[in-house]
N, C-alpha and C. Protein backbone atom coordinates (compact mmCIF):
# COMPACT_ATOMS: atom_id res chain seq x y z
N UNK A 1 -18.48 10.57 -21.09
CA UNK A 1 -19.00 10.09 -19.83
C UNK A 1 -17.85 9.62 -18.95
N UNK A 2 -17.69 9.88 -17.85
CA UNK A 2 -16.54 9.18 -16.64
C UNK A 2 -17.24 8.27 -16.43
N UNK A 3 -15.70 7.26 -15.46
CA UNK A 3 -16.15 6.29 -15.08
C UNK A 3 -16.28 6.62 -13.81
N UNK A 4 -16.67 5.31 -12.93
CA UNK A 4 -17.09 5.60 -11.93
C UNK A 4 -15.74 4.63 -10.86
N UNK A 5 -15.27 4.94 -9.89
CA UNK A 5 -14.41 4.71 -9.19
C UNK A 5 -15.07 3.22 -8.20
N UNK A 6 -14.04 2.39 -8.32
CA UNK A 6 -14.37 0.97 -7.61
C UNK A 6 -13.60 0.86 -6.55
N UNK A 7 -14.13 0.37 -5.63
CA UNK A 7 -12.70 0.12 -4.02
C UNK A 7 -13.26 -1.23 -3.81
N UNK A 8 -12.20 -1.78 -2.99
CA UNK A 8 -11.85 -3.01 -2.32
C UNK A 8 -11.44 -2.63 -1.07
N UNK A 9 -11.65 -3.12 -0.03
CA UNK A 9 -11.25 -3.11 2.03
C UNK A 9 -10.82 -4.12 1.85
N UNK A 10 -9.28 -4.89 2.32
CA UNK A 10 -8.69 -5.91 2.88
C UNK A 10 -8.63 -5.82 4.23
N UNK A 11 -8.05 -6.54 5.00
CA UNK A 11 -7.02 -6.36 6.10
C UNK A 11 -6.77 -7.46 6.69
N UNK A 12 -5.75 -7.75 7.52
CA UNK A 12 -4.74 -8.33 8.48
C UNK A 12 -4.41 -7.95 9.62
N UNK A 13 -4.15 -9.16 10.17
CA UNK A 13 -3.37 -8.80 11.41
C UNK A 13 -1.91 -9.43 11.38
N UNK A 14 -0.79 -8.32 12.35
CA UNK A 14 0.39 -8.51 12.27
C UNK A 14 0.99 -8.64 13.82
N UNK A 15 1.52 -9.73 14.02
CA UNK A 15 2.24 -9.97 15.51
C UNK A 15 3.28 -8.74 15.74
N UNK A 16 2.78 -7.63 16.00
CA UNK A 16 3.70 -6.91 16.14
C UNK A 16 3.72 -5.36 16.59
N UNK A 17 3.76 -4.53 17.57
CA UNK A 17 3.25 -3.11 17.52
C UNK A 17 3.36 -2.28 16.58
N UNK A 18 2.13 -1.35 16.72
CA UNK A 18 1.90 -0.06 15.72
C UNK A 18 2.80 0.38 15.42
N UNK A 19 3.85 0.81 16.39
CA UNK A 19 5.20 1.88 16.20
C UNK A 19 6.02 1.25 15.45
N UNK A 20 6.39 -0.81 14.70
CA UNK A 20 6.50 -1.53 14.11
C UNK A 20 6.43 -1.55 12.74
N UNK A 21 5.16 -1.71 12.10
CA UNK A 21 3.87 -1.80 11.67
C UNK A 21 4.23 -0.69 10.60
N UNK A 22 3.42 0.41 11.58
CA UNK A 22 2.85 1.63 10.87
C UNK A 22 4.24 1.88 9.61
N UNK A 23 5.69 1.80 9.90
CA UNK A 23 6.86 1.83 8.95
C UNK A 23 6.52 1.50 7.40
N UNK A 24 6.17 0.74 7.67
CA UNK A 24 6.02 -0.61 6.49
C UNK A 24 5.47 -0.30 5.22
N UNK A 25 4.73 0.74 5.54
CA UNK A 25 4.23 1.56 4.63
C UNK A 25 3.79 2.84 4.58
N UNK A 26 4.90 2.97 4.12
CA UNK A 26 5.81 4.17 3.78
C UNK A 26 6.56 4.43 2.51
N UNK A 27 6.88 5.07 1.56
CA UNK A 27 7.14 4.20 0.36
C UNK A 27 8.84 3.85 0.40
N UNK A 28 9.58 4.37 1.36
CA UNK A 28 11.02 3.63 1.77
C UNK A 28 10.54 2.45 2.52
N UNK A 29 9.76 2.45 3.33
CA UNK A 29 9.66 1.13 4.18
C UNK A 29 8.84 0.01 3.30
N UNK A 30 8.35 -0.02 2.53
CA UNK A 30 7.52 -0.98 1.29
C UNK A 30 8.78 -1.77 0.86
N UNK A 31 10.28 -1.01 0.81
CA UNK A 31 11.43 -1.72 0.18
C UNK A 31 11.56 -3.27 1.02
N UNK A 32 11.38 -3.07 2.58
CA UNK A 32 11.65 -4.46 3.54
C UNK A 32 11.29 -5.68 2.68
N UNK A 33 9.99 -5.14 2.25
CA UNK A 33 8.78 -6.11 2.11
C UNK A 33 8.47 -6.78 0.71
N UNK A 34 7.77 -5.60 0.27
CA UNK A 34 7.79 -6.09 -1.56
C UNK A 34 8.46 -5.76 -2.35
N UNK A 35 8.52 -6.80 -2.76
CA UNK A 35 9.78 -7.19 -3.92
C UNK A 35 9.70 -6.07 -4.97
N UNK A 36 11.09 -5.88 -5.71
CA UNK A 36 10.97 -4.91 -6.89
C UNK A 36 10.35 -3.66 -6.36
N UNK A 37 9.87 -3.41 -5.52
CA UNK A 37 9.55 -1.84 -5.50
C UNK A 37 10.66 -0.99 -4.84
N UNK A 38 11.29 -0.28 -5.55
CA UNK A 38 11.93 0.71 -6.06
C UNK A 38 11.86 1.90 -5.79
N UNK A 39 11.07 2.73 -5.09
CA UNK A 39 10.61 4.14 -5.27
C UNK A 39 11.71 5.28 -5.45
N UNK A 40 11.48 6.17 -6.56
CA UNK A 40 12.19 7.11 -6.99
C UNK A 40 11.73 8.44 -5.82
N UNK A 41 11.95 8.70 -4.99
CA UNK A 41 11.64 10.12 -4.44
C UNK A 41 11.84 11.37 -5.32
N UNK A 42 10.52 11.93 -5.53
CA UNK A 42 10.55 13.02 -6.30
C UNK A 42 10.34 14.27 -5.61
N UNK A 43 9.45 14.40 -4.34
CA UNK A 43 9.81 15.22 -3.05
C UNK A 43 9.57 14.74 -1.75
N UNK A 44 10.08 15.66 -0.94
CA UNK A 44 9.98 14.84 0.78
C UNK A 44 10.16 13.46 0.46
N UNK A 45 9.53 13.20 1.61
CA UNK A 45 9.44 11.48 2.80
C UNK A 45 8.71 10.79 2.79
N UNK A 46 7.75 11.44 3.10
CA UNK A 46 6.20 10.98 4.41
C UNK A 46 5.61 11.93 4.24
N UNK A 47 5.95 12.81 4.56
CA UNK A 47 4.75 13.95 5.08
C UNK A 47 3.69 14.09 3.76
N UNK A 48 2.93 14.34 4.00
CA UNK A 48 1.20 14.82 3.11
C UNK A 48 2.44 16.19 2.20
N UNK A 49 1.74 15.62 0.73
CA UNK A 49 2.72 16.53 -0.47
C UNK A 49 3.71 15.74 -0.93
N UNK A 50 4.53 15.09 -0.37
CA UNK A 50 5.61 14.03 -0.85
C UNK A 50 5.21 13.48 -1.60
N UNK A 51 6.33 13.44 -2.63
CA UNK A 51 5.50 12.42 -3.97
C UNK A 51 6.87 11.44 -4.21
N UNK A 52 6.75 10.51 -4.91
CA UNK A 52 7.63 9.92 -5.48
C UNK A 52 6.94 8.34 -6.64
N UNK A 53 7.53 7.77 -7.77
CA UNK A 53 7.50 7.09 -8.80
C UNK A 53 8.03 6.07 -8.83
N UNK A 54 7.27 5.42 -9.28
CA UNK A 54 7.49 3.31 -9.15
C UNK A 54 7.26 2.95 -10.63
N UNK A 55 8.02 1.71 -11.09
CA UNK A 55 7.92 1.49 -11.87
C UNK A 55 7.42 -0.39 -11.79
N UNK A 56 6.48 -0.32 -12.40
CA UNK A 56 5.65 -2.06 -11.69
C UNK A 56 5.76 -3.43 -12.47
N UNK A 57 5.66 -4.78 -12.16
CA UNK A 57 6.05 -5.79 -12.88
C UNK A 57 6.05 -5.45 -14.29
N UNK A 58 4.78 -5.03 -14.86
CA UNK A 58 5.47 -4.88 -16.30
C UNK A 58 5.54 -3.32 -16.83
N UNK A 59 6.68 -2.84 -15.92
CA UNK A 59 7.26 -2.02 -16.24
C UNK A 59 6.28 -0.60 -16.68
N UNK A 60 5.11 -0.19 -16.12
CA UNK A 60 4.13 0.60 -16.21
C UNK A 60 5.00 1.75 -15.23
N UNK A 61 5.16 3.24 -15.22
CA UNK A 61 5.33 4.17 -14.36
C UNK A 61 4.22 4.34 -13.37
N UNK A 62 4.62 4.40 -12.22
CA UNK A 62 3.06 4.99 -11.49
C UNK A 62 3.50 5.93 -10.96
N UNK A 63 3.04 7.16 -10.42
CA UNK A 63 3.68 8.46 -9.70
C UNK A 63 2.45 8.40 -8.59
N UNK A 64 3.31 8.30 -7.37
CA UNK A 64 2.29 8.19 -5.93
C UNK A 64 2.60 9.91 -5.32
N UNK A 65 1.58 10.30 -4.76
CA UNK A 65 1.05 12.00 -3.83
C UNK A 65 0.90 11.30 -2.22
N UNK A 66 1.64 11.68 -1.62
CA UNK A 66 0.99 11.49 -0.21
C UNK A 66 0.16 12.53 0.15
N UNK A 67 -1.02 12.39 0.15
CA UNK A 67 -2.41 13.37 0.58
C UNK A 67 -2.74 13.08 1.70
N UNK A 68 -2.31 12.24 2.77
CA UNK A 68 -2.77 12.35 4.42
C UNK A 68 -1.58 11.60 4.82
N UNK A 69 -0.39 11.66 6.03
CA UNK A 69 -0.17 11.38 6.93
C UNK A 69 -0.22 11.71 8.24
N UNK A 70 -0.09 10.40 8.76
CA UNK A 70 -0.58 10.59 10.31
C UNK A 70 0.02 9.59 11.12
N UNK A 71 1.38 9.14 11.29
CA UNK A 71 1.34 7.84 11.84
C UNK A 71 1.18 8.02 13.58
N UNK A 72 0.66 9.35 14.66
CA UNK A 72 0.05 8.90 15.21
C UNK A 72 -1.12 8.49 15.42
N UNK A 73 -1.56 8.17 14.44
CA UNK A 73 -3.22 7.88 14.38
C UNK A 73 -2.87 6.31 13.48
N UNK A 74 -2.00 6.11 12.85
CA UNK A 74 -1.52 4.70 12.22
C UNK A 74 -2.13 4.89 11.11
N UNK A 75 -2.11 6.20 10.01
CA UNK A 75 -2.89 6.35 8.72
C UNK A 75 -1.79 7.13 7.93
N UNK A 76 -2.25 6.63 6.56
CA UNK A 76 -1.68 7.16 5.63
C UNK A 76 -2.17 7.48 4.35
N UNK A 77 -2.26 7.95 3.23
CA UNK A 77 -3.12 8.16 2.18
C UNK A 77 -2.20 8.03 1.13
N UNK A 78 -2.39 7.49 -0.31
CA UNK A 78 -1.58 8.07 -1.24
C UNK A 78 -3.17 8.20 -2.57
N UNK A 79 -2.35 8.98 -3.14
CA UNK A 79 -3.44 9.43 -4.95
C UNK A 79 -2.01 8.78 -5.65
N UNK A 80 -2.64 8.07 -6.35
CA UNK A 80 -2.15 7.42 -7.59
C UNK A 80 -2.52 7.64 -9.06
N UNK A 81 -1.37 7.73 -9.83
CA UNK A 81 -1.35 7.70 -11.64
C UNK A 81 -0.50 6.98 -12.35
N UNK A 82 -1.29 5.61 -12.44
CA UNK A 82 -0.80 4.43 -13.16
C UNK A 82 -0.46 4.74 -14.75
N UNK A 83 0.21 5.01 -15.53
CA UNK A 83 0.55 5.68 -16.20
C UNK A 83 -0.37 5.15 -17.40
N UNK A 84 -1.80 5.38 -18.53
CA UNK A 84 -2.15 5.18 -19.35
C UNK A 84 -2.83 3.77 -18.76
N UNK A 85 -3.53 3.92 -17.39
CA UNK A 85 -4.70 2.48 -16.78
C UNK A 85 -5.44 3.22 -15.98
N UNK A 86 -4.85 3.68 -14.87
CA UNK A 86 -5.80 3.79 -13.86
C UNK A 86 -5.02 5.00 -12.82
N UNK A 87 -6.06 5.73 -12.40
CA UNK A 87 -6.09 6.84 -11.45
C UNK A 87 -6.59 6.09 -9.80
N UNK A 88 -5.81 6.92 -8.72
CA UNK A 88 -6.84 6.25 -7.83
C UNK A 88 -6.12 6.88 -6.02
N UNK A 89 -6.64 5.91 -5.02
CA UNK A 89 -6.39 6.31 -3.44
C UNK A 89 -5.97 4.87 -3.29
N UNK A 90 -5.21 5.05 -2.61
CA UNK A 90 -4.68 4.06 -1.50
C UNK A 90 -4.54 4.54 -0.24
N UNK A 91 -5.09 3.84 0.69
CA UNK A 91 -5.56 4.08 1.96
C UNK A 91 -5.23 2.77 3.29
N UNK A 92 -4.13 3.58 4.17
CA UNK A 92 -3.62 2.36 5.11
C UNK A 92 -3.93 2.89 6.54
N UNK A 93 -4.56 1.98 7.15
CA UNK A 93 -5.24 1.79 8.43
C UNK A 93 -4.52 1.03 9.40
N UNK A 94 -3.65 1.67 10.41
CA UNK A 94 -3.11 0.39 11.34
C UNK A 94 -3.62 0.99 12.29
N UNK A 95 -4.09 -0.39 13.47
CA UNK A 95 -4.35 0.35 14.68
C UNK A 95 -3.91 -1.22 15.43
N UNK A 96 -3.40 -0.55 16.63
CA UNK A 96 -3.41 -1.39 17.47
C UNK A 96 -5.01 -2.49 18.11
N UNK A 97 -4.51 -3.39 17.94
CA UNK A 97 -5.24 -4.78 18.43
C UNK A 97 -5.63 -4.92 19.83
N UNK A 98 -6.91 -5.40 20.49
CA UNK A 98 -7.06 -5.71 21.61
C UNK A 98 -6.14 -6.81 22.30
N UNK A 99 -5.70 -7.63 21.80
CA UNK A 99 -5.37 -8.84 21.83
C UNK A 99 -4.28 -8.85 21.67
N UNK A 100 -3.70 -7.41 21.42
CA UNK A 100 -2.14 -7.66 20.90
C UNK A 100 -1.71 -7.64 19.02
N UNK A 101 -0.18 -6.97 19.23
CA UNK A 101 0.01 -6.77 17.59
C UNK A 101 -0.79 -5.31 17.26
N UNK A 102 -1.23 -5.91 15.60
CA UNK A 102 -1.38 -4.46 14.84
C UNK A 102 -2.43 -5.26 13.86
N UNK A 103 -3.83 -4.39 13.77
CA UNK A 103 -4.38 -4.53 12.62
C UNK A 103 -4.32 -3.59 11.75
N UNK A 104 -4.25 -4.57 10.11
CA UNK A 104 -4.14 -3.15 8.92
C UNK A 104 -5.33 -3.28 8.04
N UNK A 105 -5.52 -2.31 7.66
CA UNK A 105 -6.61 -2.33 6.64
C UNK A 105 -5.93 -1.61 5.80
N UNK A 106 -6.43 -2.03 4.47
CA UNK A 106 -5.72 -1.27 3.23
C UNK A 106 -7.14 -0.91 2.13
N UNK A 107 -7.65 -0.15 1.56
CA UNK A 107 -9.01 0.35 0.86
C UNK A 107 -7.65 0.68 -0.45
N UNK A 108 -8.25 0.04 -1.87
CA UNK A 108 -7.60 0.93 -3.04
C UNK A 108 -9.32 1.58 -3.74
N UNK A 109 -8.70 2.21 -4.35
CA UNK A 109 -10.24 3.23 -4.99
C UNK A 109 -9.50 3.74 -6.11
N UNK A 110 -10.07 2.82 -7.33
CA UNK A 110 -9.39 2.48 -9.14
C UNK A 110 -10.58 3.01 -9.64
N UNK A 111 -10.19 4.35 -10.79
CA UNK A 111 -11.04 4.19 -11.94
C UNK A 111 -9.96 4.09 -12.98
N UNK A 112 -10.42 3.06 -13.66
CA UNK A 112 -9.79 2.64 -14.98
C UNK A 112 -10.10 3.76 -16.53
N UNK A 113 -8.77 4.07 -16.91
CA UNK A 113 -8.22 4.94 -18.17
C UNK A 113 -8.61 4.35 -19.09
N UNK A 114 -9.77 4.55 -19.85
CA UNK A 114 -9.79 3.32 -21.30
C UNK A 114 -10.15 2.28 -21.15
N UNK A 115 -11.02 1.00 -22.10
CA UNK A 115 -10.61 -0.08 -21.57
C UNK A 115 -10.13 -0.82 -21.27
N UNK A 116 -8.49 -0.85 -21.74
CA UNK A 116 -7.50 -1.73 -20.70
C UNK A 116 -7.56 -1.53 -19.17
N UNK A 117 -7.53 -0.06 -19.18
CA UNK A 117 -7.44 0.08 -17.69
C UNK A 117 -8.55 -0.06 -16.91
N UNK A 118 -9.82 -0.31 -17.45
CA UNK A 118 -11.14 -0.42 -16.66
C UNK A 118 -10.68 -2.09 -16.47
N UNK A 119 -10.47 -2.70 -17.57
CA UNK A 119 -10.11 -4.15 -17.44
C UNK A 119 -9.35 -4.55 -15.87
N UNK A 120 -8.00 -3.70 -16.08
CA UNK A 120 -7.16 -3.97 -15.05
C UNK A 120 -7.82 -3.81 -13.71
N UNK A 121 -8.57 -2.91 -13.57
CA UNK A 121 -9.28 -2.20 -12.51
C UNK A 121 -10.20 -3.41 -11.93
N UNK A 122 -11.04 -4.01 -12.56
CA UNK A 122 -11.54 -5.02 -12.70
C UNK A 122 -10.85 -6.51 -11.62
N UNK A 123 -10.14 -6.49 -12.24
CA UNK A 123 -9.35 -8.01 -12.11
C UNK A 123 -8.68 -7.25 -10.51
N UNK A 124 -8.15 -6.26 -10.66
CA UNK A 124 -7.55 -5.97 -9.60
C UNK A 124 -8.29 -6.24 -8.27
N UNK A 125 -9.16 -5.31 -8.74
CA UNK A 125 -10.21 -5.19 -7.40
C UNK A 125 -11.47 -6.70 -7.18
N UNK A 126 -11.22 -7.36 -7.98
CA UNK A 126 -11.92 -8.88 -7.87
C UNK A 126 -11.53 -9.01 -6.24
N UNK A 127 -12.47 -9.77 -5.67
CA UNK A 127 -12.62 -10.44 -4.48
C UNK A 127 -11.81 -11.46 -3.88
N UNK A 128 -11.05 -12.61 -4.61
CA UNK A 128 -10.35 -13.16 -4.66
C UNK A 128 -9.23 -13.10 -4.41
N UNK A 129 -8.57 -11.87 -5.84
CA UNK A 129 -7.31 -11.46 -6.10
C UNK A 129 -6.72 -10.26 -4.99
N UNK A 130 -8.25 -9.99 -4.61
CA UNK A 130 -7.74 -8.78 -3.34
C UNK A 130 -7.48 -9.75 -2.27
N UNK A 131 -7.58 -10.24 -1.51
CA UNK A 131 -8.09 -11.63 -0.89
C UNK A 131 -6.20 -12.00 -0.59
N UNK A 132 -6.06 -12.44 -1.73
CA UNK A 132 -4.76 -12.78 -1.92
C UNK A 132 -3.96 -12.07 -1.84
N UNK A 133 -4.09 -10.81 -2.94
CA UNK A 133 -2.87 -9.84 -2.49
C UNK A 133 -2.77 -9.15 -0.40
N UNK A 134 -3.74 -9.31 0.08
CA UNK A 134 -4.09 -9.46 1.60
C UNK A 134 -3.01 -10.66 2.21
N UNK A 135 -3.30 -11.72 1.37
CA UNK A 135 -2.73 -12.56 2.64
C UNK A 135 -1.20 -12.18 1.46
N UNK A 136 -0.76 -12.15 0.30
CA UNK A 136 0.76 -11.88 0.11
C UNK A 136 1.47 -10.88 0.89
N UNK A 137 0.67 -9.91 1.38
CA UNK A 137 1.02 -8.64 2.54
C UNK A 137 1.38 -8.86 3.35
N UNK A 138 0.33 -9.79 4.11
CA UNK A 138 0.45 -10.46 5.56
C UNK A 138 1.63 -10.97 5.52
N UNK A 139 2.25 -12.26 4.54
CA UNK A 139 3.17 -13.02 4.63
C UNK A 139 4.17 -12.16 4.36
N UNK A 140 4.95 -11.44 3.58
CA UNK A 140 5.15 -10.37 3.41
C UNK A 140 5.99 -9.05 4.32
N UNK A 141 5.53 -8.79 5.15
CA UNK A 141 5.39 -7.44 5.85
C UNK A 141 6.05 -8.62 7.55
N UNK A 142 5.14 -9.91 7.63
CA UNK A 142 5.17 -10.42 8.54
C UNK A 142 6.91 -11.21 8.85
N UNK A 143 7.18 -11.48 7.45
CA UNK A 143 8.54 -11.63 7.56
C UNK A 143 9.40 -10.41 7.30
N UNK A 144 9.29 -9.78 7.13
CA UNK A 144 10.50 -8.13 7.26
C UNK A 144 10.41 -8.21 8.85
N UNK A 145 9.15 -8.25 9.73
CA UNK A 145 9.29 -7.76 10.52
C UNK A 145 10.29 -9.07 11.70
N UNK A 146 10.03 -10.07 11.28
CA UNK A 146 10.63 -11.51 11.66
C UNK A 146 11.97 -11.19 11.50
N UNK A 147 12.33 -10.58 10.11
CA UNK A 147 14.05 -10.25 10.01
C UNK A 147 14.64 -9.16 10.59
N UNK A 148 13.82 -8.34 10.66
CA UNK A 148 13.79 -6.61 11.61
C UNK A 148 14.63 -7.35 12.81
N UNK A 149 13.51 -8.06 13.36
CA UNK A 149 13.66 -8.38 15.20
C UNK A 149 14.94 -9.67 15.29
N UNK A 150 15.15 -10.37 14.55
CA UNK A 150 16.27 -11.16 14.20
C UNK A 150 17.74 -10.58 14.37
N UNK A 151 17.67 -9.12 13.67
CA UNK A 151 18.80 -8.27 13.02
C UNK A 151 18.62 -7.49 14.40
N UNK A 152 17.84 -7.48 15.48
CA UNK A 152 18.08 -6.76 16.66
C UNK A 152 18.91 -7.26 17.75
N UNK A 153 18.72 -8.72 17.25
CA UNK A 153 19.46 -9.51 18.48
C UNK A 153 18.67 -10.28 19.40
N UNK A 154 16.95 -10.06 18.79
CA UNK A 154 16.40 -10.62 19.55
C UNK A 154 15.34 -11.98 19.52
């Protein structure tokens, strides 16, 4: 029997434009921001087909597919294979704000490998812990971009 695939919707807002923003995640531009991530490029960049491999706090392989880019539309897609946990989408939404800045939305969509990885899947996608990893983003992403504009001179 399969399992059945779980998602979580976060999002934030960032003092800062799309053309900003949209960088950030990217799997070279993720380096500004969160810590330890590393990405091995295994092909291309960006573009939809590019793949490249992370290796995560405890040292798990994951191999990321970019299956949609678009950063004029402020979207991006990746398929994920957490190596022996979890299969899945990651999905990034920036769009410019009425009010100014950049809103992001981020959707993950986990089915868990076994039961460790249904476990992980679990805890991951909890309400809370998504919640949090949301505002660690915000804080996060919000200072790269604080040091970005610093390192401009401005």
């Amino acid at each position: 029997m399969s399992n059945t695939p779980a998602s979580r919707v976060g999002s934030f807002h960032l003092d800062a434009p799309l053309a900003q923003v949209f960088p950030l995640f990217t799997a070279e531009g993720e380096r500004a921001w969160a810590a330890g991530w590393e990405p091995e490029m295994l092909s291309g960049a960006e573009a939809r087909g590019s793949s490249f491999r992370t290796r995560g706090h405890d040292d798990r392989e994951t191999t990321w597919i970019v299956i949609d880019y678009r950063p004029e539309d402020g979207r991006v897609s990746y398929a994920r294979l957490a190596q022996d946990s979890n299969i899945g989408l990651v999905d990034v939404v920036c769009s410019a704000a009425a009010s100014g800045g950049t809103d992001v939305r981020v959707r993950y969509t986990l089915t868990g490998l076994g039961a460790p990885g249904r476990k992980f899947v679990r805890g991951f996608l909890e309400e809370d812990h998504y919640r949090a990893m949301m505002e660690e983003w915000r804080s996060a992403t919000s200072a790269a971009l604080a040091r970005k504009h610093a390192g401009e001179g401005g």
